[in-house]
C-alpha atoms as a PDB file:
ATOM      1  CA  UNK A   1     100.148 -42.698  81.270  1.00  0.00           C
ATOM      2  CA  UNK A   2     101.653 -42.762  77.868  1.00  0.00           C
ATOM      3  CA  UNK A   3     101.814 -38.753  78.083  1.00  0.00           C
ATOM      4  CA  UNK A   4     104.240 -39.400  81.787  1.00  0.00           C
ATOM      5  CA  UNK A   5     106.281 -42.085  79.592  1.00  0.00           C
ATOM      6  CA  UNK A   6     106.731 -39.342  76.498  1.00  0.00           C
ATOM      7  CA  UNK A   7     107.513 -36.698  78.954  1.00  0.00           C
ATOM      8  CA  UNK A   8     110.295 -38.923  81.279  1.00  0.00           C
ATOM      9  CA  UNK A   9     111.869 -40.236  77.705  1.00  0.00           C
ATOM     10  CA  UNK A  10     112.297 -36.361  76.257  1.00  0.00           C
ATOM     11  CA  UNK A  11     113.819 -35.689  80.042  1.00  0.00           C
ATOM     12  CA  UNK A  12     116.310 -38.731  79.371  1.00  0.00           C
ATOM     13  CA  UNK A  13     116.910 -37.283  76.067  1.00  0.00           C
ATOM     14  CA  UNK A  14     117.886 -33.714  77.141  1.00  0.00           C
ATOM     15  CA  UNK A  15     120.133 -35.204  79.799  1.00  0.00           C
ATOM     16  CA  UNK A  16     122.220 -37.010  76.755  1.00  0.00           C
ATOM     17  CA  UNK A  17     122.203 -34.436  74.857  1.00  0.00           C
ATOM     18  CA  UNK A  18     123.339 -32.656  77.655  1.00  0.00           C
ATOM     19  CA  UNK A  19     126.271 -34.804  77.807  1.00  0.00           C
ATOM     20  CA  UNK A  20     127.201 -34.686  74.483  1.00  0.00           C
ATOM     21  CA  UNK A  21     127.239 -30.844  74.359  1.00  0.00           C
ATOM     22  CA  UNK A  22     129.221 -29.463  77.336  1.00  0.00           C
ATOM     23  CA  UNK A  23     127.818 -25.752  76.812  1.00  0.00           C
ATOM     24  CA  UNK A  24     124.490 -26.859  77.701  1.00  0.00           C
ATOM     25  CA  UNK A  25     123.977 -26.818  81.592  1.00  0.00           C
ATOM     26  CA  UNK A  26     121.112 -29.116  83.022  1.00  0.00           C
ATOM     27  CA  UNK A  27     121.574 -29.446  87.103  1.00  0.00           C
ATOM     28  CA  UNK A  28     119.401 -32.630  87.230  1.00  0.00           C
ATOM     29  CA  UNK A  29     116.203 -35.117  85.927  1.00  0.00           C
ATOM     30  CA  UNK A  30     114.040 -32.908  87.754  1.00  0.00           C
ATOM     31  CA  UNK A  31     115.057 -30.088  85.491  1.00  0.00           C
ATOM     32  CA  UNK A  32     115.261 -32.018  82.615  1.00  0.00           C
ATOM     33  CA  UNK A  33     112.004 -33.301  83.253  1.00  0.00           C
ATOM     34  CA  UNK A  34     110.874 -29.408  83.392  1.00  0.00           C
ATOM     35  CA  UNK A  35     112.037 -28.841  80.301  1.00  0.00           C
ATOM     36  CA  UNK A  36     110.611 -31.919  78.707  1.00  0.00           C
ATOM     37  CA  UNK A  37     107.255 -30.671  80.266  1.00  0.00           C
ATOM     38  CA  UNK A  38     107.606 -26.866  78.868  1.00  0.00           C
ATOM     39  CA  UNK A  39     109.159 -27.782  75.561  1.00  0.00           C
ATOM     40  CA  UNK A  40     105.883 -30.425  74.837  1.00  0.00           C
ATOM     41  CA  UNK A  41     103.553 -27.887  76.421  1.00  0.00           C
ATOM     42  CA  UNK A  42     105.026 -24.933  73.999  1.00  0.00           C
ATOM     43  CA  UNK A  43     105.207 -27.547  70.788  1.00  0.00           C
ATOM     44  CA  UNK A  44     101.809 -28.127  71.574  1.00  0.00           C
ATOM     45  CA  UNK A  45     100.308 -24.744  71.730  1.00  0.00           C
ATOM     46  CA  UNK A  46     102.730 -21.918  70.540  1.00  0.00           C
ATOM     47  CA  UNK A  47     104.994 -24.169  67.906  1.00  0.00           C
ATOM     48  CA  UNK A  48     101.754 -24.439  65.314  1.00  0.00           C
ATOM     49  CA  UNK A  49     100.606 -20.710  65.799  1.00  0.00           C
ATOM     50  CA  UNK A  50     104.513 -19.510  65.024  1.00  0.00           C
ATOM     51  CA  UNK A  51     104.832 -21.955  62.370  1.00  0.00           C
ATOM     52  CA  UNK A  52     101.529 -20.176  60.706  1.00  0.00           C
ATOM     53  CA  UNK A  53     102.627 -16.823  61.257  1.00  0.00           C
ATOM     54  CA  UNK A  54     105.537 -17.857  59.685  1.00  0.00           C
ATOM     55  CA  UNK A  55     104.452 -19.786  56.487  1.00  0.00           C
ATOM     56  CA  UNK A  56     105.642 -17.355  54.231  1.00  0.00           C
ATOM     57  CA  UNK A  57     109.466 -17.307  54.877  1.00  0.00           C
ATOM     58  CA  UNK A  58     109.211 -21.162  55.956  1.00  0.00           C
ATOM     59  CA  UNK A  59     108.119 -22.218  52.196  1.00  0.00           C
ATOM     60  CA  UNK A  60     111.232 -19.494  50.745  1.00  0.00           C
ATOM     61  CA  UNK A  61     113.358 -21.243  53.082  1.00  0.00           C
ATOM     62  CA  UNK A  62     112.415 -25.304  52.402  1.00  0.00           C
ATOM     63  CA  UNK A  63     110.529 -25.270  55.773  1.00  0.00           C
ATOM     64  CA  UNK A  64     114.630 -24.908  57.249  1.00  0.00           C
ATOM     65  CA  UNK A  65     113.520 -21.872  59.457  1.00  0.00           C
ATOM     66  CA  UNK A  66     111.334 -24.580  61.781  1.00  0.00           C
ATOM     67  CA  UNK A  67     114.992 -24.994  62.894  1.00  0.00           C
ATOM     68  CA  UNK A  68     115.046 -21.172  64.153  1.00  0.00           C
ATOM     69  CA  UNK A  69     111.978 -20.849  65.769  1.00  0.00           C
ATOM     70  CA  UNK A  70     113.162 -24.744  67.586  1.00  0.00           C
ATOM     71  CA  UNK A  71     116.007 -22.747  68.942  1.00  0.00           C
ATOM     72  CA  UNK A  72     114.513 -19.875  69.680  1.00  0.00           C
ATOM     73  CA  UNK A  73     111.622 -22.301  72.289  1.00  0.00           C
ATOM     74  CA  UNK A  74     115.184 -23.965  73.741  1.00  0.00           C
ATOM     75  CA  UNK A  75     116.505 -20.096  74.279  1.00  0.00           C
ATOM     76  CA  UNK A  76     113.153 -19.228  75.772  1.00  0.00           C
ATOM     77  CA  UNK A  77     113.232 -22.780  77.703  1.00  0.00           C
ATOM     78  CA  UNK A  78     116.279 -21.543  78.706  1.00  0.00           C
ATOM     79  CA  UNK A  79     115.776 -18.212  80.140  1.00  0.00           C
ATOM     80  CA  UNK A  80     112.519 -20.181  82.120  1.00  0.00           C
ATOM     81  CA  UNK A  81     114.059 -22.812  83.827  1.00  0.00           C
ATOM     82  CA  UNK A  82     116.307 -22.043  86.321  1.00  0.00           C
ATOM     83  CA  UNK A  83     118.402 -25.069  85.823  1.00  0.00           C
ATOM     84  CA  UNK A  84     118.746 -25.527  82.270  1.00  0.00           C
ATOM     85  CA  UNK A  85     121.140 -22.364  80.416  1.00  0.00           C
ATOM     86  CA  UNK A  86     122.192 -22.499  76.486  1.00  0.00           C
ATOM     87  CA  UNK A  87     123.838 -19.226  75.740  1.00  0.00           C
ATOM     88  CA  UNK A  88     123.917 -18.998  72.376  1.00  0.00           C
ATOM     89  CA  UNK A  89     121.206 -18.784  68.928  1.00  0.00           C
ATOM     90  CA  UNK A  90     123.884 -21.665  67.324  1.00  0.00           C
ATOM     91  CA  UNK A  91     124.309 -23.578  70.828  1.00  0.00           C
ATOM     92  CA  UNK A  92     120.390 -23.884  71.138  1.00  0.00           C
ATOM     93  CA  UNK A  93     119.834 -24.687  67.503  1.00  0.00           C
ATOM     94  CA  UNK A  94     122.628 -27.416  67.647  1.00  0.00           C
ATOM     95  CA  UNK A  95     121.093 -28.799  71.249  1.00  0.00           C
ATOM     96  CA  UNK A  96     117.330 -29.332  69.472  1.00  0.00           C
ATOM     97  CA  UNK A  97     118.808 -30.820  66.517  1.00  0.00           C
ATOM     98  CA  UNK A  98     120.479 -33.210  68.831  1.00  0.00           C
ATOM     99  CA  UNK A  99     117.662 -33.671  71.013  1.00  0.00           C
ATOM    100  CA  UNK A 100     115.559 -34.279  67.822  1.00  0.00           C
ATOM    101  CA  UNK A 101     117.629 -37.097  66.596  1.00  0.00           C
ATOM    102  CA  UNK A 102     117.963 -38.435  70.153  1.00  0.00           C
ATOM    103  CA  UNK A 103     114.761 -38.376  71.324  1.00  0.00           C
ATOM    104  CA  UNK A 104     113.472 -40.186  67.618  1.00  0.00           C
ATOM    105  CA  UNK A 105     115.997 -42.870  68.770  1.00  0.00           C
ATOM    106  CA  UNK A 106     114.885 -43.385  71.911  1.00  0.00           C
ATOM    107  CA  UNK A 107     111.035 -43.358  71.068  1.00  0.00           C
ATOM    108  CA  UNK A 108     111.935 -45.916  68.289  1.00  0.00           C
ATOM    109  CA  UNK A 109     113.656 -48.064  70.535  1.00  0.00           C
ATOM    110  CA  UNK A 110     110.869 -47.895  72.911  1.00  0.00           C
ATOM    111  CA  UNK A 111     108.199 -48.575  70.708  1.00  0.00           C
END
């Protein structure tokens, strides 16, 4: 149940974000809620095996590349979903930095 809860918060989260950057297109919850489930199934099982085959440049950078490969799973998020389009590297790197900071709102507020 508390896996439903996570997953319907990150959907609420994307839709704000969503407002707060026009670029980013989401046509409704039950695409947001798509993305919330493919961004927590990718962060789950792709995010650690990139971040490993990335350790090298991620200590040179300060760990600041996390942010790249983050907007790289929104531009692949993107290109999956029918109803959810960033265009751009930037746009998608600004939208999961906002949807970070969100989303940590919202979870502390729930919790």
């Amino acid at each position: 149940m508390d896996i439903i809860i996570s997953l319907i918060i990150t959907a609420v989260a994307v839709l704000a974000t969503t407002y707060l950057l026009p670029w980013v297109v989401v046509t409704g919850f039950i695409d947001a809620f798509l993305v919330a489930i493919i961004i927590s199934i990718i962060n789950t099982f792709i995010k650690p095996v990139l971040i490993i085959l990335t350790l090298p440049i991620n200590i040179l950078t300060i760990w600041l590349f996390t942010f790249v490969i983050n907007a790289l799973i929104i531009m692949f998020v993107s290109y999956i979903v029918p109803g959810f389009k960033v265009d751009w590297f930037w746009r998608a790197l600004l939208f999961s930095i906002i949807l970070s900071i969100i989303n940590s709102i919202i979870f502390s507020l729930v919790k």
